[in-house]
N, C-alpha and C. Protein backbone atom coordinates (compact mmCIF):
# COMPACT_ATOMS: atom_id res chain seq x y z
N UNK A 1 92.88 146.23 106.43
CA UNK A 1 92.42 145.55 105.24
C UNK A 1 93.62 145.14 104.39
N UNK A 2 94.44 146.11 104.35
CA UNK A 2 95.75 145.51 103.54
C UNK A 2 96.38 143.96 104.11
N UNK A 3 96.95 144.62 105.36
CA UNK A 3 97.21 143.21 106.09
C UNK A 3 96.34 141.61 105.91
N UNK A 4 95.03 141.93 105.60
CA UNK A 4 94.15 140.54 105.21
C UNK A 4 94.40 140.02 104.27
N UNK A 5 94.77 140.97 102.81
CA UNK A 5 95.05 140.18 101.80
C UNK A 5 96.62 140.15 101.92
N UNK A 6 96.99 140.62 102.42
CA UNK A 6 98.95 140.05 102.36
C UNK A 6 98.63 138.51 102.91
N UNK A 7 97.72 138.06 104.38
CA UNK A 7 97.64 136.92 104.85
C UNK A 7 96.79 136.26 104.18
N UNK A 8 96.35 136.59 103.43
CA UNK A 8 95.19 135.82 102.98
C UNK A 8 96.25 134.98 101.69
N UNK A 9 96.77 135.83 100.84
CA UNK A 9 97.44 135.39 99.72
C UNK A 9 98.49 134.53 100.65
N UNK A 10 98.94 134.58 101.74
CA UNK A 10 100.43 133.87 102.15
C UNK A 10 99.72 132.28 102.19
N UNK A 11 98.37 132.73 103.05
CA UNK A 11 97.72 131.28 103.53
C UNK A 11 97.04 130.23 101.83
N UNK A 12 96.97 131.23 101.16
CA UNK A 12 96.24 130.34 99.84
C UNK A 12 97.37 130.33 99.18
N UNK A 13 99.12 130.69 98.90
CA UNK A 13 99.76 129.86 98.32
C UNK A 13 100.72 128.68 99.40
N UNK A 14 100.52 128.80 100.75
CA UNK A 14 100.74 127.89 101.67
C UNK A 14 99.69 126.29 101.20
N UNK A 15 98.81 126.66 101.16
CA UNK A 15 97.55 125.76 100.54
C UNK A 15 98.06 125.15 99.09
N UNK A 16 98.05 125.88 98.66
CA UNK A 16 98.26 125.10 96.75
C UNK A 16 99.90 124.28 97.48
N UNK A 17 100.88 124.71 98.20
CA UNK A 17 102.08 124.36 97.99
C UNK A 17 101.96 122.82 99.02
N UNK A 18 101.33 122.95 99.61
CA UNK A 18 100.51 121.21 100.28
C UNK A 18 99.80 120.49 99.14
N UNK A 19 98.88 121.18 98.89
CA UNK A 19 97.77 120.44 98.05
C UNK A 19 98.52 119.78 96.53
N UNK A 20 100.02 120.64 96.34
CA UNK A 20 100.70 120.21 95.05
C UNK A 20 101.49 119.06 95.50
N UNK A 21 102.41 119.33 96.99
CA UNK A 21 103.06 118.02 97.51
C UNK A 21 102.09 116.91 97.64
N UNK A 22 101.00 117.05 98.11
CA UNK A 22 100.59 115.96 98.36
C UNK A 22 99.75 115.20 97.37
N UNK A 23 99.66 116.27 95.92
CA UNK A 23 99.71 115.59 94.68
C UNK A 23 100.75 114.38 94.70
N UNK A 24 102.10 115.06 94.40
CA UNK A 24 103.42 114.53 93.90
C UNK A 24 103.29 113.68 94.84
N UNK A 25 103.20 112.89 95.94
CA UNK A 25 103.37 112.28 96.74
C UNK A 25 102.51 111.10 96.52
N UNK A 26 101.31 111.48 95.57
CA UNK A 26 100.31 110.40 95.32
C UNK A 26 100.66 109.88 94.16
N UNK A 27 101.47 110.73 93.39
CA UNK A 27 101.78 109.97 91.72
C UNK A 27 103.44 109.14 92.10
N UNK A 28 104.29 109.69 92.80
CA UNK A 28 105.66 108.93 93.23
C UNK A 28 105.16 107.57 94.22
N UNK A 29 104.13 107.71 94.86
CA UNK A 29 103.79 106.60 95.64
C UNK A 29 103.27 105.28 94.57
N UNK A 30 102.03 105.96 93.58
CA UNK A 30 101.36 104.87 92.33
C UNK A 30 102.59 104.60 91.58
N UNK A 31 103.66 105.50 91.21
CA UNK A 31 104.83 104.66 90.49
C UNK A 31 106.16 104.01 91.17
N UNK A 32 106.11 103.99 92.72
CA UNK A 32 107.12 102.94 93.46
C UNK A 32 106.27 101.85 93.31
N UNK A 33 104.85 101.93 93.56
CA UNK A 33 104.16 100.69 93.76
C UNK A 33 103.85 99.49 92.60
N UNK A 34 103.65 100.32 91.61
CA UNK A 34 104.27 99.51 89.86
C UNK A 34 105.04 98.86 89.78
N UNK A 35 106.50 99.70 90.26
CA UNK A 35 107.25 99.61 89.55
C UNK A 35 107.63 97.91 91.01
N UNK A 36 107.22 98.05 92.34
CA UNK A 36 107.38 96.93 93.44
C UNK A 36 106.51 95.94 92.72
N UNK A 37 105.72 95.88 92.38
CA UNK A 37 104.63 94.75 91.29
C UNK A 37 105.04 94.45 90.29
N UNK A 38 105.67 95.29 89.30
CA UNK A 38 106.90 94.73 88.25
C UNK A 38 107.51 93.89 89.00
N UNK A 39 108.80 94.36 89.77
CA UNK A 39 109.46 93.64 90.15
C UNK A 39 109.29 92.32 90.86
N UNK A 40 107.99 92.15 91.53
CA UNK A 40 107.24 90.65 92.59
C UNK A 40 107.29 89.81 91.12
N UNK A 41 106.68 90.31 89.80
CA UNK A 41 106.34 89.77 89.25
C UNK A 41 107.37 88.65 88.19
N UNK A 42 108.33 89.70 88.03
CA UNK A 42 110.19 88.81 87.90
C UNK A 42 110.03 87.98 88.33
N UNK A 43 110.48 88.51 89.84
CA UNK A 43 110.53 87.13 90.93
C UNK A 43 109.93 85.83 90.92
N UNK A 44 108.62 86.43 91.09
CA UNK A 44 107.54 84.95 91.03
C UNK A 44 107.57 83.87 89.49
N UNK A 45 108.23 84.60 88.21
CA UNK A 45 108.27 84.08 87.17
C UNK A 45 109.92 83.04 86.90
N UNK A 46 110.92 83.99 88.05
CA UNK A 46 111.98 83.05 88.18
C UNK A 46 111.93 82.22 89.24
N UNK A 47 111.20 81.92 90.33
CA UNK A 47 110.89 80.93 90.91
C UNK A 47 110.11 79.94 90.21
N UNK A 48 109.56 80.40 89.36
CA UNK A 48 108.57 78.77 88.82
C UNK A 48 109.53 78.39 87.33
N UNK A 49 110.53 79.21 86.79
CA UNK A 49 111.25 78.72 86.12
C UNK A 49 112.31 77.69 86.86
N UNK A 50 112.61 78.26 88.00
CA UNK A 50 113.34 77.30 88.62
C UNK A 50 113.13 75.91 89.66
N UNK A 51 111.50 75.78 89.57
CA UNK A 51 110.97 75.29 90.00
C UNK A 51 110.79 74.02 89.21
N UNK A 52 110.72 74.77 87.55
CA UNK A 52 110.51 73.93 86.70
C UNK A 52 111.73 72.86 86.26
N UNK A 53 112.76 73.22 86.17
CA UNK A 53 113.88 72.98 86.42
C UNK A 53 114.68 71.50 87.49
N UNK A 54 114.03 71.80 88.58
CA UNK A 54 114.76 70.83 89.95
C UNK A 54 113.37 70.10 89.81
N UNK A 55 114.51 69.33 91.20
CA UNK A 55 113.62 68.14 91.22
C UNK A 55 112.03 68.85 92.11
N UNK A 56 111.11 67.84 92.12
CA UNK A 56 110.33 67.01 91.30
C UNK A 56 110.17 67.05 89.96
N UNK A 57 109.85 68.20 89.46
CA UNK A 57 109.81 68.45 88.37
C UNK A 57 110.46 67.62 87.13
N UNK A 58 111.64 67.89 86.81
CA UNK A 58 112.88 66.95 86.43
C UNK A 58 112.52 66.09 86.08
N UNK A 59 112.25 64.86 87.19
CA UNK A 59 112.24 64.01 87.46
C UNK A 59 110.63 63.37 86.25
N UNK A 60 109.42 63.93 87.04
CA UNK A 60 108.62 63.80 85.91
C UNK A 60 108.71 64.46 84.70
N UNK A 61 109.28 65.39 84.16
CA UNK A 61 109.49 65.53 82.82
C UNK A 61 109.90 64.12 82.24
N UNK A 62 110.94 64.05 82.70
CA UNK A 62 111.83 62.34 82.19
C UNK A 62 110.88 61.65 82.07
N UNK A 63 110.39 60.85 83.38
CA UNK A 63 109.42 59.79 83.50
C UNK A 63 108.49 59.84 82.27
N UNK A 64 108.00 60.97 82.09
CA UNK A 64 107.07 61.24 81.38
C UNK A 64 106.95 61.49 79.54
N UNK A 65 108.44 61.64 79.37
CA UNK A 65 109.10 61.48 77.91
C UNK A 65 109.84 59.74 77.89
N UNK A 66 110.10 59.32 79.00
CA UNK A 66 110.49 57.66 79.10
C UNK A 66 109.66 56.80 78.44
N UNK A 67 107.96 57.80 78.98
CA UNK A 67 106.94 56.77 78.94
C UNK A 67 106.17 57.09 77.62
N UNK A 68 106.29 57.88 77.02
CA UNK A 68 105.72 58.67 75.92
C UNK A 68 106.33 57.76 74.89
N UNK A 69 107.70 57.54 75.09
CA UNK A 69 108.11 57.04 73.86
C UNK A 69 107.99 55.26 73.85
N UNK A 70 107.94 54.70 74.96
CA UNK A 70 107.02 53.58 75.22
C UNK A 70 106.01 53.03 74.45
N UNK A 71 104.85 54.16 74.60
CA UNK A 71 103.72 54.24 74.01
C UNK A 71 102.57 54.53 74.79
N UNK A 72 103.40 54.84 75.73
CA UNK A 72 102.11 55.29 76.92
C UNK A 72 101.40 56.66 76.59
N UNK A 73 100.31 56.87 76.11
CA UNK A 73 99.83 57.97 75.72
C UNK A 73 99.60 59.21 76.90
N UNK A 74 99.06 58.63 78.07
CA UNK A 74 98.71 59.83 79.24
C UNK A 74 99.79 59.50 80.78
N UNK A 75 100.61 59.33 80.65
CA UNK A 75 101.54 58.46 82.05
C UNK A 75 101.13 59.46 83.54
N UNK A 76 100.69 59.05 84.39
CA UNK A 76 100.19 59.53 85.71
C UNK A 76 100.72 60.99 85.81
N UNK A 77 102.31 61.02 85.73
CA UNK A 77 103.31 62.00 86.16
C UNK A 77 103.47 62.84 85.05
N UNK A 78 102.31 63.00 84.36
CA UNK A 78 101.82 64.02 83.27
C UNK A 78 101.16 64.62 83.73
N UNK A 79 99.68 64.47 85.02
CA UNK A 79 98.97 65.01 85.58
C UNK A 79 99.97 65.95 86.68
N UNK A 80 101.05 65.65 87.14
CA UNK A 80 101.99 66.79 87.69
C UNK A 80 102.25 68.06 86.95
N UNK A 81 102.71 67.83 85.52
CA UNK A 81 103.33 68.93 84.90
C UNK A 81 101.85 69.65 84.63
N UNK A 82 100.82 69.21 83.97
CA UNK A 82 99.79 69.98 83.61
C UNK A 82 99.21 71.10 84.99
N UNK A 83 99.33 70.34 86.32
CA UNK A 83 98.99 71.12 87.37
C UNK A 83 99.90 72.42 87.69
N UNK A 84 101.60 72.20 87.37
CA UNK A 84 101.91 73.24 87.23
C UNK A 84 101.86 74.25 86.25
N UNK A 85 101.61 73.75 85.29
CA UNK A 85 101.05 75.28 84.17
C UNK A 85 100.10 75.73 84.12
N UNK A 86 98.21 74.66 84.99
CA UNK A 86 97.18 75.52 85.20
C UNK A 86 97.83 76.30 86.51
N UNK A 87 98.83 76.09 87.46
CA UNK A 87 99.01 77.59 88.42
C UNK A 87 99.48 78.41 87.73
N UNK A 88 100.56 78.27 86.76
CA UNK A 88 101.05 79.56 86.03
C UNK A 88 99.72 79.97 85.30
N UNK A 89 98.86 79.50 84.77
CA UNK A 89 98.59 80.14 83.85
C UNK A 89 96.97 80.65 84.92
N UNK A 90 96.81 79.82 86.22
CA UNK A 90 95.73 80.76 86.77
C UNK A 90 96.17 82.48 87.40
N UNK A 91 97.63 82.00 87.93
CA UNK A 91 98.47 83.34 88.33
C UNK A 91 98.89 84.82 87.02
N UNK A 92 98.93 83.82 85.81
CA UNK A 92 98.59 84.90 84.58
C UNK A 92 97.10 85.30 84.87
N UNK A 93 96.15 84.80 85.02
CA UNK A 93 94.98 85.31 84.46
C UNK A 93 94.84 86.34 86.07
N UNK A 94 95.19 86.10 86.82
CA UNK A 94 94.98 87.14 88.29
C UNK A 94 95.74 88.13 88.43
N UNK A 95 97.03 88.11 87.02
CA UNK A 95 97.51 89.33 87.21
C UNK A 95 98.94 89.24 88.12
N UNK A 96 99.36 87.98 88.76
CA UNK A 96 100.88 88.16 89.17
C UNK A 96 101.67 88.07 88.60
N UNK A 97 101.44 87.15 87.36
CA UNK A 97 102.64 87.33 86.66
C UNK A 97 101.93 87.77 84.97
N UNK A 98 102.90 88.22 84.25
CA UNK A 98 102.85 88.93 83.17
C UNK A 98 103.02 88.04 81.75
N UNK A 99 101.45 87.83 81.33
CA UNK A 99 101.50 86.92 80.00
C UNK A 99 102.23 86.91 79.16
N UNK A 100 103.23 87.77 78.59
CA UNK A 100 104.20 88.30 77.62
C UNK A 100 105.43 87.53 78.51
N UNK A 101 105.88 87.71 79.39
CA UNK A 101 106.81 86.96 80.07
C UNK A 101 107.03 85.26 80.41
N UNK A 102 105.49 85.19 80.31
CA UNK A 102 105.75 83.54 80.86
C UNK A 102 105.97 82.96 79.42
């Protein structure tokens, strides 16, 4: 009978000392995975800055302040730029990129 609880206690703090790793293993896993979704989310916000930037883009910005001051109220290559800020701003609302950032 002695011998049962010497094994008994070895096997139930063998148990807690799994059941605690494989805690820690579930909270270090939810905060690499944040912190990899933070980081996608950089990324994806300096690609469309730099997107915004080069050409095509560029190109209709100009066109599109050329024609503005013209007097052209809606110039075609206005419907470009607006399409890229409903993706930014559908990719804000889904959560890839971070409203405070854009």
């Amino acid at each position: 009978m002695h011998g049962n609880i010497f094994t008994d206690s070895i096997t139930a703090a063998g148990t807690a000392i799994i059941a605690g790793t494989g805690v820690w293993a579930l909270i270090y896993a939810h905060k690499q995975l944040k912190q990899a979704r933070e980081s996608e989310k950089v990324k994806h916000l300096i690609e469309f800055v730099e997107e915004f930037e080069r050409e095509p883009m560029a190109h209709y910005r100009k066109t599109v302040a050329e024609k503005r001051l013209k007097g052209t109220t809606y110039p075609p290559e206005a419907q470009k730029i607006l399409d890229f800020f409903e993706t930014v701003g559908l990719l804000v609302r889904r959560g890839y990129l971070d409203a405070e950032d854009v």
